[in-house]
N, C-alpha and C. Protein backbone atom coordinates (compact mmCIF):
# COMPACT_ATOMS: atom_id res chain seq x y z
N UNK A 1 0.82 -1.21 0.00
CA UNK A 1 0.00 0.00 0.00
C UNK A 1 0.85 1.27 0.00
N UNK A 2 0.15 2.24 -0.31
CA UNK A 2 0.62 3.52 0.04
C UNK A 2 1.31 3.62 1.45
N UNK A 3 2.70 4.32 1.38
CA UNK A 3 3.08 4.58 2.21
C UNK A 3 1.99 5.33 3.65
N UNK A 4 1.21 6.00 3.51
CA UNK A 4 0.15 6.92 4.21
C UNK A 4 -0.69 6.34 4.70
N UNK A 5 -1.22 5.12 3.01
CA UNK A 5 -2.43 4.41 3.32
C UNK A 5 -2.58 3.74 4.71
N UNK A 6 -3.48 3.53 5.31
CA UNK A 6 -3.67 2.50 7.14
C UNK A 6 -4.41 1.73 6.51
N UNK A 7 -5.13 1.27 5.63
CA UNK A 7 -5.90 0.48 5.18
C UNK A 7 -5.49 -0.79 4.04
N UNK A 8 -6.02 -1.69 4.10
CA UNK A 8 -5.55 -2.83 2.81
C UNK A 8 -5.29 -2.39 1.66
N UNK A 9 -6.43 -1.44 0.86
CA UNK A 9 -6.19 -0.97 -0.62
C UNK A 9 -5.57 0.45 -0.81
N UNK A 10 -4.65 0.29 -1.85
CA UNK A 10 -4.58 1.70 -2.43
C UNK A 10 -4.55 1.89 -4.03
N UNK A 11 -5.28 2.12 -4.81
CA UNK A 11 -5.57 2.45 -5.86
C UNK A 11 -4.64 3.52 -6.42
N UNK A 12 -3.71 3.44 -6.81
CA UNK A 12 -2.63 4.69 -7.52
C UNK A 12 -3.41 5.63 -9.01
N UNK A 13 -4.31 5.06 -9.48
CA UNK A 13 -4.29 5.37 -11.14
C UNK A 13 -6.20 6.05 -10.68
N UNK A 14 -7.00 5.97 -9.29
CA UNK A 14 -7.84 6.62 -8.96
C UNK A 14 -7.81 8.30 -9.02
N UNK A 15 -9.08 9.02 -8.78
CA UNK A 15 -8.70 10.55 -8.68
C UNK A 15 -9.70 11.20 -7.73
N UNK A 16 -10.02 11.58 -6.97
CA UNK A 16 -11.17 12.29 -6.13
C UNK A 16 -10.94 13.76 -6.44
N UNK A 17 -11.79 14.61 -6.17
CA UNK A 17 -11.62 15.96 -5.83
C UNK A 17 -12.30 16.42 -4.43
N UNK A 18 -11.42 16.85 -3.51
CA UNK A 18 -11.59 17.00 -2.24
C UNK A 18 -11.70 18.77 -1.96
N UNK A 19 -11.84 18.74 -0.75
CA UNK A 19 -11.64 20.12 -0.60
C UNK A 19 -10.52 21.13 -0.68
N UNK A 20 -9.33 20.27 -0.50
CA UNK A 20 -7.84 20.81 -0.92
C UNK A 20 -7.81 20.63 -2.12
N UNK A 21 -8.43 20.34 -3.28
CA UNK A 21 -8.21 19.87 -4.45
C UNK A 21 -8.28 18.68 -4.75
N UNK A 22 -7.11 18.08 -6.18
CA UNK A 22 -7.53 17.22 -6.83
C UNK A 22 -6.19 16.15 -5.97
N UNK A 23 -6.93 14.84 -5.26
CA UNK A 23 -5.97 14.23 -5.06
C UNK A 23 -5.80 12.86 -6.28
N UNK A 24 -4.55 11.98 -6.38
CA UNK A 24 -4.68 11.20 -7.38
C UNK A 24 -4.12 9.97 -6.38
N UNK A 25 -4.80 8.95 -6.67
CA UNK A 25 -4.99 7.93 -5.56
C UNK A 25 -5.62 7.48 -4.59
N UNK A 26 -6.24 6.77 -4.58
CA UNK A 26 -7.10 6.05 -3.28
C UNK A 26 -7.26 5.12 -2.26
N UNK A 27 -7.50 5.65 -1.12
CA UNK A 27 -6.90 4.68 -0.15
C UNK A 27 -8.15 4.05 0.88
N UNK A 28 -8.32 3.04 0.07
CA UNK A 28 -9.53 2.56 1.13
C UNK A 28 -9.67 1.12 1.53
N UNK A 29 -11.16 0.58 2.05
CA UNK A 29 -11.14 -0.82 3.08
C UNK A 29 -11.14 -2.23 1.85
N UNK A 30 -11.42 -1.37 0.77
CA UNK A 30 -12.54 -2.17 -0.06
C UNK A 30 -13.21 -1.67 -1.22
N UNK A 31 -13.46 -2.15 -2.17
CA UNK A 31 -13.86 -1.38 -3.12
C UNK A 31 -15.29 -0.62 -2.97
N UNK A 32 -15.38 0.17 -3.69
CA UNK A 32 -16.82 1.82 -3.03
C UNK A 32 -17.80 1.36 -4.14
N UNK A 33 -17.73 0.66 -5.08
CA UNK A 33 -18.59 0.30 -5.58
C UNK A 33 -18.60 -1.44 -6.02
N UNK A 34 -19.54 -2.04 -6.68
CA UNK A 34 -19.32 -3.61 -7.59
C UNK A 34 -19.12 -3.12 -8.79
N UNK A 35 -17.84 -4.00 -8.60
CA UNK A 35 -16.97 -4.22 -9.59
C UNK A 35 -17.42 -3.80 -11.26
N UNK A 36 -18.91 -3.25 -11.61
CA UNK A 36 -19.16 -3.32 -12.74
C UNK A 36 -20.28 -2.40 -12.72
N UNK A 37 -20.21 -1.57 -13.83
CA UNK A 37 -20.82 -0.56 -13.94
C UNK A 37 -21.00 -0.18 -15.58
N UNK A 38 -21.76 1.23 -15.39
CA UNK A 38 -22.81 1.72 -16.74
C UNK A 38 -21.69 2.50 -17.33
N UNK A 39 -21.22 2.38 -18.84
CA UNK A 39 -20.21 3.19 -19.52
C UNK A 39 -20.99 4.61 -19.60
N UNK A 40 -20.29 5.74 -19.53
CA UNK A 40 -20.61 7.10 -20.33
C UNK A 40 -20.00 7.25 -21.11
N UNK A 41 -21.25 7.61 -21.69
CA UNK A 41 -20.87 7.47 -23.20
C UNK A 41 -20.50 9.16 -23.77
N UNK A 42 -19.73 9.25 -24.99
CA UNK A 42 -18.92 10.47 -25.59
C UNK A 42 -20.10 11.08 -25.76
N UNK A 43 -19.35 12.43 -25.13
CA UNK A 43 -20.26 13.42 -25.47
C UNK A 43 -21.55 14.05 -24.36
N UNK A 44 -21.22 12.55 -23.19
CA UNK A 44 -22.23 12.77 -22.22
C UNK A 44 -21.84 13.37 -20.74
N UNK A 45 -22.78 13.75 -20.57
CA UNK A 45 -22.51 14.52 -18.48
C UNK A 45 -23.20 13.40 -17.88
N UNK A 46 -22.83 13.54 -16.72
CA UNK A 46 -23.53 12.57 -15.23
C UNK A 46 -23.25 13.84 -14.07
N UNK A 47 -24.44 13.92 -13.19
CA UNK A 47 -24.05 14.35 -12.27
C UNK A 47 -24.35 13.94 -11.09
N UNK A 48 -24.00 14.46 -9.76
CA UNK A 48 -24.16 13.31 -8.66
C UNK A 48 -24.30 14.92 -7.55
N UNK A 49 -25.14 15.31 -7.29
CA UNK A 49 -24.85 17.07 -6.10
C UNK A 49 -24.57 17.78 -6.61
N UNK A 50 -23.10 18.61 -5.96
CA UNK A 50 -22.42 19.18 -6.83
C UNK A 50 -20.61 18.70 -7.69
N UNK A 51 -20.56 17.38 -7.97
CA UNK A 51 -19.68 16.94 -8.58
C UNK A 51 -20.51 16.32 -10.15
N UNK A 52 -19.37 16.70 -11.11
CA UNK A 52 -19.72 16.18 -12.71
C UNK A 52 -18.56 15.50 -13.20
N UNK A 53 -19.02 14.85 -14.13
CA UNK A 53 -17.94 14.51 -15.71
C UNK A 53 -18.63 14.24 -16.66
N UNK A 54 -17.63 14.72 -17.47
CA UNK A 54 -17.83 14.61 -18.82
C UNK A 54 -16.96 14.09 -19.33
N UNK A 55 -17.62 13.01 -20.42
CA UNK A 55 -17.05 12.15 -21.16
C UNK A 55 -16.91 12.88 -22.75
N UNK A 56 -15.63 12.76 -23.25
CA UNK A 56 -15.31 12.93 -24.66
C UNK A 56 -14.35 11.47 -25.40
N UNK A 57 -14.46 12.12 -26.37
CA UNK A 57 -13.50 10.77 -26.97
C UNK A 57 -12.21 10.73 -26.75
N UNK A 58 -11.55 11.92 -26.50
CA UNK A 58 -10.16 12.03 -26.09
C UNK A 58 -9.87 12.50 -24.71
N UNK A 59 -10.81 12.61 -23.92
CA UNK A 59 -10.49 12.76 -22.40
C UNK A 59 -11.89 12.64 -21.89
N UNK A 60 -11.92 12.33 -20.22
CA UNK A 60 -12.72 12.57 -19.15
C UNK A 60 -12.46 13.57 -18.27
N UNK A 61 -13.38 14.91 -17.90
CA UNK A 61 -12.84 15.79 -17.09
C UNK A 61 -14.14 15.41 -16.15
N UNK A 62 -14.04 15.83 -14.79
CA UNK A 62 -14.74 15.70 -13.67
C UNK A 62 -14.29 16.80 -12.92
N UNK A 63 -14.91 17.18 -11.85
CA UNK A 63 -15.19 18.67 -10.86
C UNK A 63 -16.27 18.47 -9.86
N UNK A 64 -15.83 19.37 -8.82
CA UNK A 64 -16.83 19.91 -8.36
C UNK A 64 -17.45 21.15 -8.63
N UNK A 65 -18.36 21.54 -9.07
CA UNK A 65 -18.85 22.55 -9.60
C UNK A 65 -19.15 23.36 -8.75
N UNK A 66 -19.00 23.22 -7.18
CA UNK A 66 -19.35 24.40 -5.96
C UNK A 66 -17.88 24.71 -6.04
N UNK A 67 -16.75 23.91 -5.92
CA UNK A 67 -15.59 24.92 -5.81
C UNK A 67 -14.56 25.01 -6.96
N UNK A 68 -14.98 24.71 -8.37
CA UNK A 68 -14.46 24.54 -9.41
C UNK A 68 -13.05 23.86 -9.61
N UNK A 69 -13.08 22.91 -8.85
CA UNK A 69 -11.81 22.02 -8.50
C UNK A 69 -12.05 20.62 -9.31
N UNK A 70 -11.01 20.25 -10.38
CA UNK A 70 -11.06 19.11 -10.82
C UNK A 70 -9.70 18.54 -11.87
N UNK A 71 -10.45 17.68 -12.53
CA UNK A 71 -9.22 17.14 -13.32
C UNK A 71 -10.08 16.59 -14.65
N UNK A 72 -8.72 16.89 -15.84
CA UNK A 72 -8.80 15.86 -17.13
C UNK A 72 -8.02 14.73 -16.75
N UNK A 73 -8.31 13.80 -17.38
CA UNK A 73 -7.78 12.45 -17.51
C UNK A 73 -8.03 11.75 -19.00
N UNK A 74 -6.79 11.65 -19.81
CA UNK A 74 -7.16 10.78 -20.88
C UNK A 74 -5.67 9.82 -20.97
N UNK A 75 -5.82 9.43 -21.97
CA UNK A 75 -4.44 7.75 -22.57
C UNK A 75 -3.23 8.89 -22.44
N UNK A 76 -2.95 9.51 -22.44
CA UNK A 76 -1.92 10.45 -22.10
C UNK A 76 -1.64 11.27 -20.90
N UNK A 77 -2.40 11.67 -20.32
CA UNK A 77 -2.28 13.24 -19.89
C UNK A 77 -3.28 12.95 -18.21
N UNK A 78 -2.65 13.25 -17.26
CA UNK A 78 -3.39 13.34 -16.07
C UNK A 78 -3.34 15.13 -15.63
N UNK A 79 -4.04 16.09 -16.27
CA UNK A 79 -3.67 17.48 -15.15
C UNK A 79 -5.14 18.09 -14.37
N UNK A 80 -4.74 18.25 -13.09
CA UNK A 80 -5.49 18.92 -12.33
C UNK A 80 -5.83 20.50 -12.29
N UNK A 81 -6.94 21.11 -12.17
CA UNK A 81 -7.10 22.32 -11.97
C UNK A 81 -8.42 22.93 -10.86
N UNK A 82 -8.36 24.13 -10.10
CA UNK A 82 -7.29 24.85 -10.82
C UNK A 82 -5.63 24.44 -10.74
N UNK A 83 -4.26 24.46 -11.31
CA UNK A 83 -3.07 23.77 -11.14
C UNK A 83 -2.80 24.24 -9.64
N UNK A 84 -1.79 23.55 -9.37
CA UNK A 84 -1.30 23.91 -8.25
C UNK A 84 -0.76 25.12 -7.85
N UNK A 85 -0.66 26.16 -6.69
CA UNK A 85 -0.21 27.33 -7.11
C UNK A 85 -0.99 28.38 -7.36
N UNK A 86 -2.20 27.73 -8.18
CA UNK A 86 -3.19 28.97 -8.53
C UNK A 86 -3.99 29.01 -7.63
């Protein structure tokens, strides 16, 4: 596990957006959902409160839309915003 992690799992390639921002990695008892789930599809939003994503063909971005904190994620490229710093 993660050095930090206290728990069995840590997920490295996960992403949350917290109140400090975008963390990358997850550290938990067990998995938060079964194992299998509904694709979103290109082009589409999901929302859940105030957190979203959106699916494109060349990336997934997700946020919270109360404190405009989030991240892209595609086959290349992991960056968080707003970046660090800002």
């Amino acid at each position: 596990p993660h050095r930090d992690c206290q728990v069995v799992l840590f997920f490295p390639d996960w992403f949350g957006v917290g109140d400090s921002g975008v963390d990358r990695g997850a550290c938990i008892g067990g998995l938060p959902f079964l194992p299998y789930s509904n694709v979103l599809p290109y082009g589409r939003t999901i929302r859940q409160g105030d957190f979203a994503c959106r699916s494109e063909s060349a990336f997934l971005a997700c946020a919270d839309l109360k404190t405009q904190k989030g991240f892209i994620v595609s086959k290349t490229e992991f960056r968080a915003y707003p970046a660090a710093g800002s």
